[in-house]
C-alpha atoms as a PDB file:
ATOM      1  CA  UNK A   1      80.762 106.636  76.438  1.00  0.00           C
ATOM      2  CA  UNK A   2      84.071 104.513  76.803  1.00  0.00           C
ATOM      3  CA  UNK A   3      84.424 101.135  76.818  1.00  0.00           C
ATOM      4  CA  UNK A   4      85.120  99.398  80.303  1.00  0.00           C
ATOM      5  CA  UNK A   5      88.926  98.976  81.436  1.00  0.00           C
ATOM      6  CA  UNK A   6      90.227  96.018  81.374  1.00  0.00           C
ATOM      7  CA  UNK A   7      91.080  94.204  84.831  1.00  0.00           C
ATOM      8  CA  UNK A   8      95.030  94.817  83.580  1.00  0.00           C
ATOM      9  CA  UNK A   9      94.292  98.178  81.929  1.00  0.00           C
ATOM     10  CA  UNK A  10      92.868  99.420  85.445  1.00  0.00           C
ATOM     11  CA  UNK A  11      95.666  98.136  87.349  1.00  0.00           C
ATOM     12  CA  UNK A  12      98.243 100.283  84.743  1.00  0.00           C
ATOM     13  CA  UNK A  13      95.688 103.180  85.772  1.00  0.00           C
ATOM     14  CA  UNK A  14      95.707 102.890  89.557  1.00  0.00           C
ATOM     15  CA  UNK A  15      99.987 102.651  89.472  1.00  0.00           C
ATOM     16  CA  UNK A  16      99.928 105.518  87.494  1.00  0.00           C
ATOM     17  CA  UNK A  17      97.396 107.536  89.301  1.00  0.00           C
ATOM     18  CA  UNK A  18      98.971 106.617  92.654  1.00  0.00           C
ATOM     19  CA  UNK A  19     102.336 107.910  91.379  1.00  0.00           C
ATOM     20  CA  UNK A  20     101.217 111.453  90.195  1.00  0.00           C
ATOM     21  CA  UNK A  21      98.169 113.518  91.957  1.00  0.00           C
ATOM     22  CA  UNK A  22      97.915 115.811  89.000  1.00  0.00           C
ATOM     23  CA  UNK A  23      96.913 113.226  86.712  1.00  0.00           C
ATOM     24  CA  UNK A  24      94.984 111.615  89.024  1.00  0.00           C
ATOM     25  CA  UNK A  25      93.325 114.940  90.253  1.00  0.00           C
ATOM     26  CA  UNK A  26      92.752 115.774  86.108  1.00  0.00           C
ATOM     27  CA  UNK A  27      91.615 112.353  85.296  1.00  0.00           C
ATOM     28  CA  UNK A  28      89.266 110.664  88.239  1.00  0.00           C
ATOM     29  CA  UNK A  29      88.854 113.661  90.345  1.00  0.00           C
ATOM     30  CA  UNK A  30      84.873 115.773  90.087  1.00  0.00           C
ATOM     31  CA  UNK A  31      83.918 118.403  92.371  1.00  0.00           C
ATOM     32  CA  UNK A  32      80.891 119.812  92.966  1.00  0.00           C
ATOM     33  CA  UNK A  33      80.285 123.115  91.236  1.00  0.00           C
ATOM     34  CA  UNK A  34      77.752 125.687  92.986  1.00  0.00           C
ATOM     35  CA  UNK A  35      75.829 125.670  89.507  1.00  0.00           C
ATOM     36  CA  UNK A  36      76.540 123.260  87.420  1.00  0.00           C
ATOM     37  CA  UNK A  37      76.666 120.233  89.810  1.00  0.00           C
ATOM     38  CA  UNK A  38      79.181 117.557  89.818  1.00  0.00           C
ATOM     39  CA  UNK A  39      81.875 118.357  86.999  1.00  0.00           C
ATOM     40  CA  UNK A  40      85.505 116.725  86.489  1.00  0.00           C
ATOM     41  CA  UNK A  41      88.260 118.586  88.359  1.00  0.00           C
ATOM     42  CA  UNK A  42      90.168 120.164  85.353  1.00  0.00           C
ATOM     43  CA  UNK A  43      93.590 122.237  87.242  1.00  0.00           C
ATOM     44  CA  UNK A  44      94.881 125.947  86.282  1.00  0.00           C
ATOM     45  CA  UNK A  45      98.841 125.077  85.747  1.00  0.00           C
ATOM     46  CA  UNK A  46      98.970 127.421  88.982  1.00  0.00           C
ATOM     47  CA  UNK A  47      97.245 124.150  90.885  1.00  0.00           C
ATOM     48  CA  UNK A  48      99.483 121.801  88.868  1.00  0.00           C
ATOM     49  CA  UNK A  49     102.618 123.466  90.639  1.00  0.00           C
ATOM     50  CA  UNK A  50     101.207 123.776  94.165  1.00  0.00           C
ATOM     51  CA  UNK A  51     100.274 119.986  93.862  1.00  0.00           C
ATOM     52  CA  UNK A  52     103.991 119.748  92.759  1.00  0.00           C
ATOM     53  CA  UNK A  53     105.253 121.734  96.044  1.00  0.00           C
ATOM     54  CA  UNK A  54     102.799 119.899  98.046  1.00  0.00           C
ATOM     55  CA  UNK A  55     104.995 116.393  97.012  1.00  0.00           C
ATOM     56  CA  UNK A  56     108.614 118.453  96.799  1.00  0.00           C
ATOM     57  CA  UNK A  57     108.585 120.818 100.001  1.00  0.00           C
ATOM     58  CA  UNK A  58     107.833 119.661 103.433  1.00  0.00           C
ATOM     59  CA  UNK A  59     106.028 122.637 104.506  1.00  0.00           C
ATOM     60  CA  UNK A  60     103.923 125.001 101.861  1.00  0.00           C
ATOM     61  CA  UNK A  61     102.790 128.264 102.837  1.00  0.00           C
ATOM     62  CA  UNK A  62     100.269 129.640 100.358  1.00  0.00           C
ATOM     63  CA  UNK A  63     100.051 133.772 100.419  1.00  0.00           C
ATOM     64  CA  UNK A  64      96.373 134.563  98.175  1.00  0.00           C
ATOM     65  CA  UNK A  65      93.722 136.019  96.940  1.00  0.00           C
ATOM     66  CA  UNK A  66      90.264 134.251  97.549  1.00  0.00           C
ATOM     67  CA  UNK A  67      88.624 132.218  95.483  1.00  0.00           C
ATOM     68  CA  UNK A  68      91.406 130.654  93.330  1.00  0.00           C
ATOM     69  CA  UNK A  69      90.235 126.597  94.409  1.00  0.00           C
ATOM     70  CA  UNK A  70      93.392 126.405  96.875  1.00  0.00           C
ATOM     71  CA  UNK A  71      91.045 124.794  99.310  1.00  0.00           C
ATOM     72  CA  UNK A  72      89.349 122.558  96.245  1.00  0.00           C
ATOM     73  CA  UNK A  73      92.994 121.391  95.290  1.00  0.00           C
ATOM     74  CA  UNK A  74      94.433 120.723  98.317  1.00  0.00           C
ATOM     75  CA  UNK A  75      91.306 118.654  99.164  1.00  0.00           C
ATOM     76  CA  UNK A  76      91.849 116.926  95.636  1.00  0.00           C
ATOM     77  CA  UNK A  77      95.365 116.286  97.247  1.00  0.00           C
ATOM     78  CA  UNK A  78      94.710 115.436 100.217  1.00  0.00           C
ATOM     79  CA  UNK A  79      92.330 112.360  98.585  1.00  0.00           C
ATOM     80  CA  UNK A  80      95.250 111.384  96.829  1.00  0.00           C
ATOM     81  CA  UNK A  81      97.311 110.934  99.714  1.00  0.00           C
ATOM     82  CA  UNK A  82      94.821 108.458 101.702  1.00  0.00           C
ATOM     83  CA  UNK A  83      93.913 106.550  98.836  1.00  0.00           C
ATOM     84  CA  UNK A  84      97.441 105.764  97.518  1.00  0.00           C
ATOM     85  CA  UNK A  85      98.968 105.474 100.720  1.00  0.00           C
ATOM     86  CA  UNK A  86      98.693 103.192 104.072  1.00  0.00           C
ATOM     87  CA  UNK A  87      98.274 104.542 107.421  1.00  0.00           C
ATOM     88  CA  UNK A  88      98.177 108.512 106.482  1.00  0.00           C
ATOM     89  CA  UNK A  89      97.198 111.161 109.124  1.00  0.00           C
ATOM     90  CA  UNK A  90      95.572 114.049 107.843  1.00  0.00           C
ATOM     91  CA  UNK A  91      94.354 116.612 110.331  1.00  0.00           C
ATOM     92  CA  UNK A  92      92.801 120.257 109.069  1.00  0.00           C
ATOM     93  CA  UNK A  93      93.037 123.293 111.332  1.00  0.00           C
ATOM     94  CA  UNK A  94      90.827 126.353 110.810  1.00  0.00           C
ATOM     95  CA  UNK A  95      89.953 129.147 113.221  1.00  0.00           C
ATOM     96  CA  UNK A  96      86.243 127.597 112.556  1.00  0.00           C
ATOM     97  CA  UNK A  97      85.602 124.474 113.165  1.00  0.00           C
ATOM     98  CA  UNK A  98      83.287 124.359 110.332  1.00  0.00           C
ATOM     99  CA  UNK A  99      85.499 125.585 107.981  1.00  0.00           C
ATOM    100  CA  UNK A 100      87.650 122.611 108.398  1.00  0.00           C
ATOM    101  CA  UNK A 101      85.047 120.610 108.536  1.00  0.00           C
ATOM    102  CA  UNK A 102      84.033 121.945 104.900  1.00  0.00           C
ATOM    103  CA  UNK A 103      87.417 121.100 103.651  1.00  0.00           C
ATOM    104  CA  UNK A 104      87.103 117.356 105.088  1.00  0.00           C
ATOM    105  CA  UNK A 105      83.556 117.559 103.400  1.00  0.00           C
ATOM    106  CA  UNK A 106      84.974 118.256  99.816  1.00  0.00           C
ATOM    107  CA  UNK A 107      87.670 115.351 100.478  1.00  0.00           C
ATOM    108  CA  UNK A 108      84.817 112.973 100.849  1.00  0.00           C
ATOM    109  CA  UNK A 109      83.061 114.072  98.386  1.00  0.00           C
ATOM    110  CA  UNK A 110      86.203 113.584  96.078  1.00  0.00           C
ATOM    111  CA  UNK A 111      86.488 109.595  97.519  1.00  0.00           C
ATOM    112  CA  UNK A 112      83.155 109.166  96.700  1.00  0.00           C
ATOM    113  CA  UNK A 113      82.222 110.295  93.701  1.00  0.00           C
ATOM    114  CA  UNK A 114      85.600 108.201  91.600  1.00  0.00           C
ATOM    115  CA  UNK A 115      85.254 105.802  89.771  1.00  0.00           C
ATOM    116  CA  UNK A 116      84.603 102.046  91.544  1.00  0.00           C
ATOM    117  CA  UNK A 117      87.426 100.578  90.194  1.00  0.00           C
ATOM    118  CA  UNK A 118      89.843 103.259  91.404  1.00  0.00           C
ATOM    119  CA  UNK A 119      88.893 103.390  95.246  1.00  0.00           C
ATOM    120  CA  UNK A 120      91.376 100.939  95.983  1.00  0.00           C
ATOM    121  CA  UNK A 121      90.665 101.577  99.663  1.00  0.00           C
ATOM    122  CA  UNK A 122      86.934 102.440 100.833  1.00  0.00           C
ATOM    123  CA  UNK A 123      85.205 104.432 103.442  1.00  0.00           C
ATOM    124  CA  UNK A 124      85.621 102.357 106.846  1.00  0.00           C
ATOM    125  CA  UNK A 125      84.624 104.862 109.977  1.00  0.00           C
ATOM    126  CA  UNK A 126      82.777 108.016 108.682  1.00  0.00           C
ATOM    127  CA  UNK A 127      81.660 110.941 110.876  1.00  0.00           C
ATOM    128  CA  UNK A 128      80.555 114.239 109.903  1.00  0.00           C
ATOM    129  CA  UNK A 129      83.912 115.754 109.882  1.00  0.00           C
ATOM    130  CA  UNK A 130      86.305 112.503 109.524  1.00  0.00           C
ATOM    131  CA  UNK A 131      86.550 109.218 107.994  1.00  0.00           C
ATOM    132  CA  UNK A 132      88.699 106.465 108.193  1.00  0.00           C
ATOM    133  CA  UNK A 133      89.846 104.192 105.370  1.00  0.00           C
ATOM    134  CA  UNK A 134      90.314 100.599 104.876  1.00  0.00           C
ATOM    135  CA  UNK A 135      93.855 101.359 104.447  1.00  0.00           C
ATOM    136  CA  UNK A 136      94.068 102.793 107.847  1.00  0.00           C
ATOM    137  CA  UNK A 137      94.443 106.273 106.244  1.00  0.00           C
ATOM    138  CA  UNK A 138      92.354 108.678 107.932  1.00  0.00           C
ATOM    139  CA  UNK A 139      91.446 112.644 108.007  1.00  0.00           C
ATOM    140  CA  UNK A 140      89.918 114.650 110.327  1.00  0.00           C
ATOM    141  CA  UNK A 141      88.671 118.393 111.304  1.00  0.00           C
ATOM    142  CA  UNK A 142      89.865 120.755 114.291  1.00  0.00           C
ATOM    143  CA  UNK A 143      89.211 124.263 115.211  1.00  0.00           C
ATOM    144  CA  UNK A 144      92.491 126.026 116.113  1.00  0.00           C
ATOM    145  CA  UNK A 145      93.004 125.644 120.113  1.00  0.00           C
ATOM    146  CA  UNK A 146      95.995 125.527 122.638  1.00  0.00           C
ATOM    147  CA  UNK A 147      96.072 121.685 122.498  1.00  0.00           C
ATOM    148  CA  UNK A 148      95.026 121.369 118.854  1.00  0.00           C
ATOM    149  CA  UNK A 149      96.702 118.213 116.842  1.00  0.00           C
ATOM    150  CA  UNK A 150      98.759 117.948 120.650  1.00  0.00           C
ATOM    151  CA  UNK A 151      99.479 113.741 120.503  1.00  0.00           C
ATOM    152  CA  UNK A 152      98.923 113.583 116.976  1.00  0.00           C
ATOM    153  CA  UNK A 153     101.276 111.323 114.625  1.00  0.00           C
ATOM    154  CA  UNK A 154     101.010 113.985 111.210  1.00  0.00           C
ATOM    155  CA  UNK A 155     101.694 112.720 107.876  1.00  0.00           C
ATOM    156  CA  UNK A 156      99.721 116.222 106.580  1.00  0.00           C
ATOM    157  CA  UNK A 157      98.748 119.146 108.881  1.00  0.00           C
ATOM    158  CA  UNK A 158      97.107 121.953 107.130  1.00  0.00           C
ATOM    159  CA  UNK A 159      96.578 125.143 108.380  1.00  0.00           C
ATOM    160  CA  UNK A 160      93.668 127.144 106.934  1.00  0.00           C
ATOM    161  CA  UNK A 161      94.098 131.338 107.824  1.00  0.00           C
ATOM    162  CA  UNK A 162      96.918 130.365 109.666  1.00  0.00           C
ATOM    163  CA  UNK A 163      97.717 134.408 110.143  1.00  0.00           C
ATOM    164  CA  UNK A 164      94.601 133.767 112.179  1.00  0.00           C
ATOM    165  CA  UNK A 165      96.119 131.099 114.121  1.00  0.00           C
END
């Protein structure tokens, strides 16, 4: 077991984690694992790119197969986002509502299982399928629709089975 960070040690952590998502993703991130429970979040170097696209490109459209953790990463991401930055908007869009509401699920489940000393910003307003943050940062679910995200100030809109859409 390691030894405690100290207070300025944890502050070097936090800057550092809040200016790369792969490390912090690698480092702080777990995820729950259908049989071996909570485990760290450890990325394929095909993850480590996307995460780099996600920062580099404005808009990211992913062509694959299933099962590869896009969702798992871009939820990893997406925690990144509202933790290390004020006043983000983060809406999911999936022809089910309840598959966006899964991906707003793993998100939380991200936040809530770091570290203490790295949830610089906590859990203000949470509903089934959105939360708030003390930072003002906030993420919610929506099932594809006519009027869906219509009004909506977007720092992140993503699109699950958007050939679907």
């Amino acid at each position: 077991m390691s030894s405690p960070l100290t207070r300025k040690e944890a502050l070097k952590e936090i800057v550092r984690c809040g200016k790369d998502s792969t490390y912090f993703i690698n480092n702080y991130a777990r995820i729950s694992h259908p049989l071996k429970g909570l485990i760290p979040f450890k990325t394929y170097p095909f993850q480590d790119e996307l995460l780099t696209d996600f920062n580099d490109y404005r808009f990211n459209v992913i062509l694959k197969a299933r099962q590869l953790g896009i969702s798992t990463i871009t939820a990893g991401y997406i925690c990144w986002l509202l933790l290390f930055y004020r006043d983000k908007n983060v809406l999911v869009i999936a022809t089910k509502f309840q598959t966006a509401a899964n991906l707003v699920k793993k998100v939380k489940n991200i936040m809530q299982n770091l570290p203490p000393w790295i949830r610089i910003a906590e859990i203000k307003i949470d509903n089934r399928t959105s939360f708030v943050l003390t930072n003002g940062s906030e993420v919610k679910a929506a099932s594809t629709s006519g009027d869906a995200g219509r009004s909506e100030a977007l720092s992140l809109l993503v699109i699950d089975e958007a050939a679907h859409v």
